[in-house]
Protein backbone atom coordinates (compact mmCIF):
# COMPACT_ATOMS: atom_id res chain seq x y z
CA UNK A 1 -16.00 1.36 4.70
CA UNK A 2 -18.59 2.89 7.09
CA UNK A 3 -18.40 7.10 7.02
CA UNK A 4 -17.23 9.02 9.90
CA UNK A 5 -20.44 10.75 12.10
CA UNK A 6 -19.58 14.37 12.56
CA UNK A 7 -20.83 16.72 15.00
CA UNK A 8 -20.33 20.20 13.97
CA UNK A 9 -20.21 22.94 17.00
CA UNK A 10 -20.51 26.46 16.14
CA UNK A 11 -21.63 29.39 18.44
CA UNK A 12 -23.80 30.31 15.40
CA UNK A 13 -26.18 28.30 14.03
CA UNK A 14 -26.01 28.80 10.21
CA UNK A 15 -22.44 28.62 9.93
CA UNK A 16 -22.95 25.22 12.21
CA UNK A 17 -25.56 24.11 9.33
CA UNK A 18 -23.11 25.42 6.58
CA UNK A 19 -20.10 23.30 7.77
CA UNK A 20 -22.49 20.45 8.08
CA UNK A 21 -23.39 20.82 4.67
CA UNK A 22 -20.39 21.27 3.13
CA UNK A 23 -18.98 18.15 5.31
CA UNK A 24 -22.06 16.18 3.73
CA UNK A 25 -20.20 16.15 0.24
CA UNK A 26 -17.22 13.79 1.31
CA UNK A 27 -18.71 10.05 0.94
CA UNK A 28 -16.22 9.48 3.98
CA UNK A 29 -18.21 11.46 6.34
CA UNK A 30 -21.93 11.89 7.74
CA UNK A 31 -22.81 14.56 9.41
CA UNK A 32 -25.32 13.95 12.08
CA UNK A 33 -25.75 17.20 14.38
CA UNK A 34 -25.01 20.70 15.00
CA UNK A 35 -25.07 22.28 18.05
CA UNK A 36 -24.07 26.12 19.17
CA UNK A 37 -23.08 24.95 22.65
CA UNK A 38 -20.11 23.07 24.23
CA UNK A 39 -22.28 21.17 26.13
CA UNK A 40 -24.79 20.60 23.46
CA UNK A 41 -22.18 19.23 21.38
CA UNK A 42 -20.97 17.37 23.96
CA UNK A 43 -24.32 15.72 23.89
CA UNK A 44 -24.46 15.40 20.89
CA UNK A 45 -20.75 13.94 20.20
CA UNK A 46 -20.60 11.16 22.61
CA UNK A 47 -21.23 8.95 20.20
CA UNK A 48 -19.78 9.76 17.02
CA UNK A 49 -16.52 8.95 15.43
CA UNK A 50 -15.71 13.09 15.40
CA UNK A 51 -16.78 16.63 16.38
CA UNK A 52 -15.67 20.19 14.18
CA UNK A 53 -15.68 22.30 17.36
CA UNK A 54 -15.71 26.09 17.49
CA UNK A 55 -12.50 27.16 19.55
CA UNK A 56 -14.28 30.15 20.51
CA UNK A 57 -17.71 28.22 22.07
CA UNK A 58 -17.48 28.71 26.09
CA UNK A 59 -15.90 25.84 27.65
CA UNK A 60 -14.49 24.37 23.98
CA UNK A 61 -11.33 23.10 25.82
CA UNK A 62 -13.22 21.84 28.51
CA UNK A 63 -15.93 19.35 26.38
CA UNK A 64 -12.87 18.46 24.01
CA UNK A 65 -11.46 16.97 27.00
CA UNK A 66 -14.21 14.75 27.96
CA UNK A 67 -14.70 14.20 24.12
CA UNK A 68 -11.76 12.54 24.03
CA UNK A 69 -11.62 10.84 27.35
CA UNK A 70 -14.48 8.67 25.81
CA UNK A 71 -12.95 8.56 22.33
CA UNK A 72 -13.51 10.85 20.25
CA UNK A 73 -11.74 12.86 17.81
CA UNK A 74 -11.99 16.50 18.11
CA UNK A 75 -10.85 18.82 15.35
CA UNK A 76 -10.74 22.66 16.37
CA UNK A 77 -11.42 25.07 14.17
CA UNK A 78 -10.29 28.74 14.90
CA UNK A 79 -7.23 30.36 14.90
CA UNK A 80 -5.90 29.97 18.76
CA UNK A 81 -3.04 28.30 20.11
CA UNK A 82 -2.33 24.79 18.44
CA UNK A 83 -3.74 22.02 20.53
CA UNK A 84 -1.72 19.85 22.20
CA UNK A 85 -4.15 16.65 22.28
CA UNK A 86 -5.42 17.29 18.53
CA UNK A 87 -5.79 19.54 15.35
CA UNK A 88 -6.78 23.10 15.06
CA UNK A 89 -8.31 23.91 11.69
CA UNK A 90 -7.88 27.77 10.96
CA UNK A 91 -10.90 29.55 10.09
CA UNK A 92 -9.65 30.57 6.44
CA UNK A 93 -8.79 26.83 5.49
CA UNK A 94 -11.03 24.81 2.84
CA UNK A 95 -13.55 22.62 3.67
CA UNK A 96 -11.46 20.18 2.03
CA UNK A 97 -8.71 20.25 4.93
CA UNK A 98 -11.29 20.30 7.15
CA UNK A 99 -13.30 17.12 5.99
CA UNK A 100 -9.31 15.53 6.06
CA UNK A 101 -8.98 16.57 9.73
CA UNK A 102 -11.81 14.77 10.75
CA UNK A 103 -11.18 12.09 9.26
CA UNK A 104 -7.51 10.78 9.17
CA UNK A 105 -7.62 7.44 8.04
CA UNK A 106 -8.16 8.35 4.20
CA UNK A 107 -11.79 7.96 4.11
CA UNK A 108 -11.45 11.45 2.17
CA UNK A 109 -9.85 10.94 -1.13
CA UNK A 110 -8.86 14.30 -2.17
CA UNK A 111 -9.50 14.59 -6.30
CA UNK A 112 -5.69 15.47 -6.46
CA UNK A 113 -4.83 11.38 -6.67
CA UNK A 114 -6.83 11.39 -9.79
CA UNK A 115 -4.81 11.07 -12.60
CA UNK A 116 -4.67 13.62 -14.69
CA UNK A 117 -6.59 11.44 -18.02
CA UNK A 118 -9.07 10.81 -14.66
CA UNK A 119 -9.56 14.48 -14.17
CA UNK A 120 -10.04 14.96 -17.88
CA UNK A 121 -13.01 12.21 -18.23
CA UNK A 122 -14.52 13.79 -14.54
CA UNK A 123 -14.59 17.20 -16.00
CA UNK A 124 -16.26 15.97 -19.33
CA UNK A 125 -18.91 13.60 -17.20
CA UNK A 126 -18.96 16.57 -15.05
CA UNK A 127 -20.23 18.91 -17.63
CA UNK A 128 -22.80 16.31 -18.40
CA UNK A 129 -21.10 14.51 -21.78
CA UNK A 130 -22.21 10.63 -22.34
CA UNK A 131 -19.66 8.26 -22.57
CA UNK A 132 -19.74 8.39 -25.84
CA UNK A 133 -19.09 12.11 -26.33
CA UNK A 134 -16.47 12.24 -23.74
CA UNK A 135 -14.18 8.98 -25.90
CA UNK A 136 -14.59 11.06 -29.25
CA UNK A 137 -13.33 14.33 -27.31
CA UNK A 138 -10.46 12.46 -25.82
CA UNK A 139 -9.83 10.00 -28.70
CA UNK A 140 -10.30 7.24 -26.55
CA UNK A 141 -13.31 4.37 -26.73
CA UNK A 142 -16.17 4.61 -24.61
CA UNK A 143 -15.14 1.27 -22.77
CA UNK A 144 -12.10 2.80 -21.66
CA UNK A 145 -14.23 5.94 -20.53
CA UNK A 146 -16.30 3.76 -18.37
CA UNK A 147 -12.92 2.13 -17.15
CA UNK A 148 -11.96 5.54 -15.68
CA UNK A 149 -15.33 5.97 -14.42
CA UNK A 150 -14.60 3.31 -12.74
CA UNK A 151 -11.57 4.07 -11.19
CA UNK A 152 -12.91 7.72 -10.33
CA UNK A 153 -15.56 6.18 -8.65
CA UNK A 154 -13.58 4.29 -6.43
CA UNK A 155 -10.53 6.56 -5.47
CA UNK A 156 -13.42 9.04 -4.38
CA UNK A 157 -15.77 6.32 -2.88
CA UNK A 158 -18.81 7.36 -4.65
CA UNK A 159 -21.28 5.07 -6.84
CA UNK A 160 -22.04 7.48 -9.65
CA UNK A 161 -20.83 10.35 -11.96
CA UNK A 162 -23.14 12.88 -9.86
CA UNK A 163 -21.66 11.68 -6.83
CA UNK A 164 -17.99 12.02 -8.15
CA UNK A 165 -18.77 15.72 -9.60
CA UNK A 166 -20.02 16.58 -5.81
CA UNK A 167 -16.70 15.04 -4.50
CA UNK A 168 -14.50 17.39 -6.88
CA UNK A 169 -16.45 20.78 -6.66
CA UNK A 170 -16.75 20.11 -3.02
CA UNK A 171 -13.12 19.62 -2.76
CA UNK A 172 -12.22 22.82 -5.14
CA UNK A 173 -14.97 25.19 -3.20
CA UNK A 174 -13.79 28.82 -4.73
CA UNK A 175 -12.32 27.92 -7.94
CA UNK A 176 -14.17 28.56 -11.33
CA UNK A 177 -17.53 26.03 -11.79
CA UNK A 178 -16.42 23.02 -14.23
CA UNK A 179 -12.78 23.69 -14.64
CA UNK A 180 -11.88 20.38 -12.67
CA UNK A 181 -8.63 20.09 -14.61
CA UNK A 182 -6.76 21.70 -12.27
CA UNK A 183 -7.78 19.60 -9.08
């Protein structure tokens, strides 16, 4: 499945960069700009699948419009008025919710449909453990390690452990480094 290409407007330019960053994490999505103006982003967002677009850039409203006339999904993020014609992300929410917003289709696999024997061999792999090491912890073989590897691997669409740990910090921004067991 191809990711979503994400234009992030901000009116300033390191939170812009930030967001873009952070959105960079989810497999499901690809970043491609940042702008700090409406019609920059505009610009910019004609041809991507989405835009994360600062409710509070002059004329937001205005170049969501003709966003979506030609397609695209807008996600707002600020605290105003609910949108009628999309989603408005608040300002406080995760990353997480926002990387969901902009893309609805399930291209983000949130680490909460891992199971929770998943989560355990993630946060083990996580912490750097060989396959080996993480089966004697667990009491489990290290063939049925790499069978949950496997299955992590493809719930979060990534192709490697260091991909997957990205995916699950990325996704728990603000909790405590390496305790994945709660995700």
């Amino acid at each position: 499945m191809n990711p979503v290409t994400v234009v992030v407007v901000h009116r300033e330019a390191m939170v812009a960069e930030g967001l873009a960053s952070a959105l960079a994490r989810f497999p499901g999505l690809l970043p491609v700009a940042v702008a700090t103006t409406a019609l920059d982003g505009e610009r910019c967002g004609a041809e991507v699948g989405a835009v994360a677009l600062d409710e509070r850039v002059d004329d937001a409203r205005g170049a969501a419009a003709r966003l979506r006339r030609g397609g695209t999904r807008v996600v707002f993020i600020g605290e105003g008025a609910e949108d009628d014609q999309g989603v408005t992300i608040s300002a406080s929410s995760s990353i997480t919710q926002l990387a969901c917003a902009l893309s609805p289709h399930g291209q983000i696999v949130p680490t909460r449909s891992l199971t929770t024997r998943e989560r355990e061999v993630l946060t083990l792999v996580s912490r750097g453990l060989a396959a080996k090491q993480v089966a004697s912890r667990l009491g489990i073989s290290p063939k049925t390690v790499e069978q949950h590897k496997t299955r992590i691997f493809a719930k979060l669409g990534v192709t490697n452990q260091t991909a997957a740990t990205a995916v699950a910090l990325s996704s728990h921004l603000g909790k405590q480094p390496w305790n994945l067991s709660n995700i």
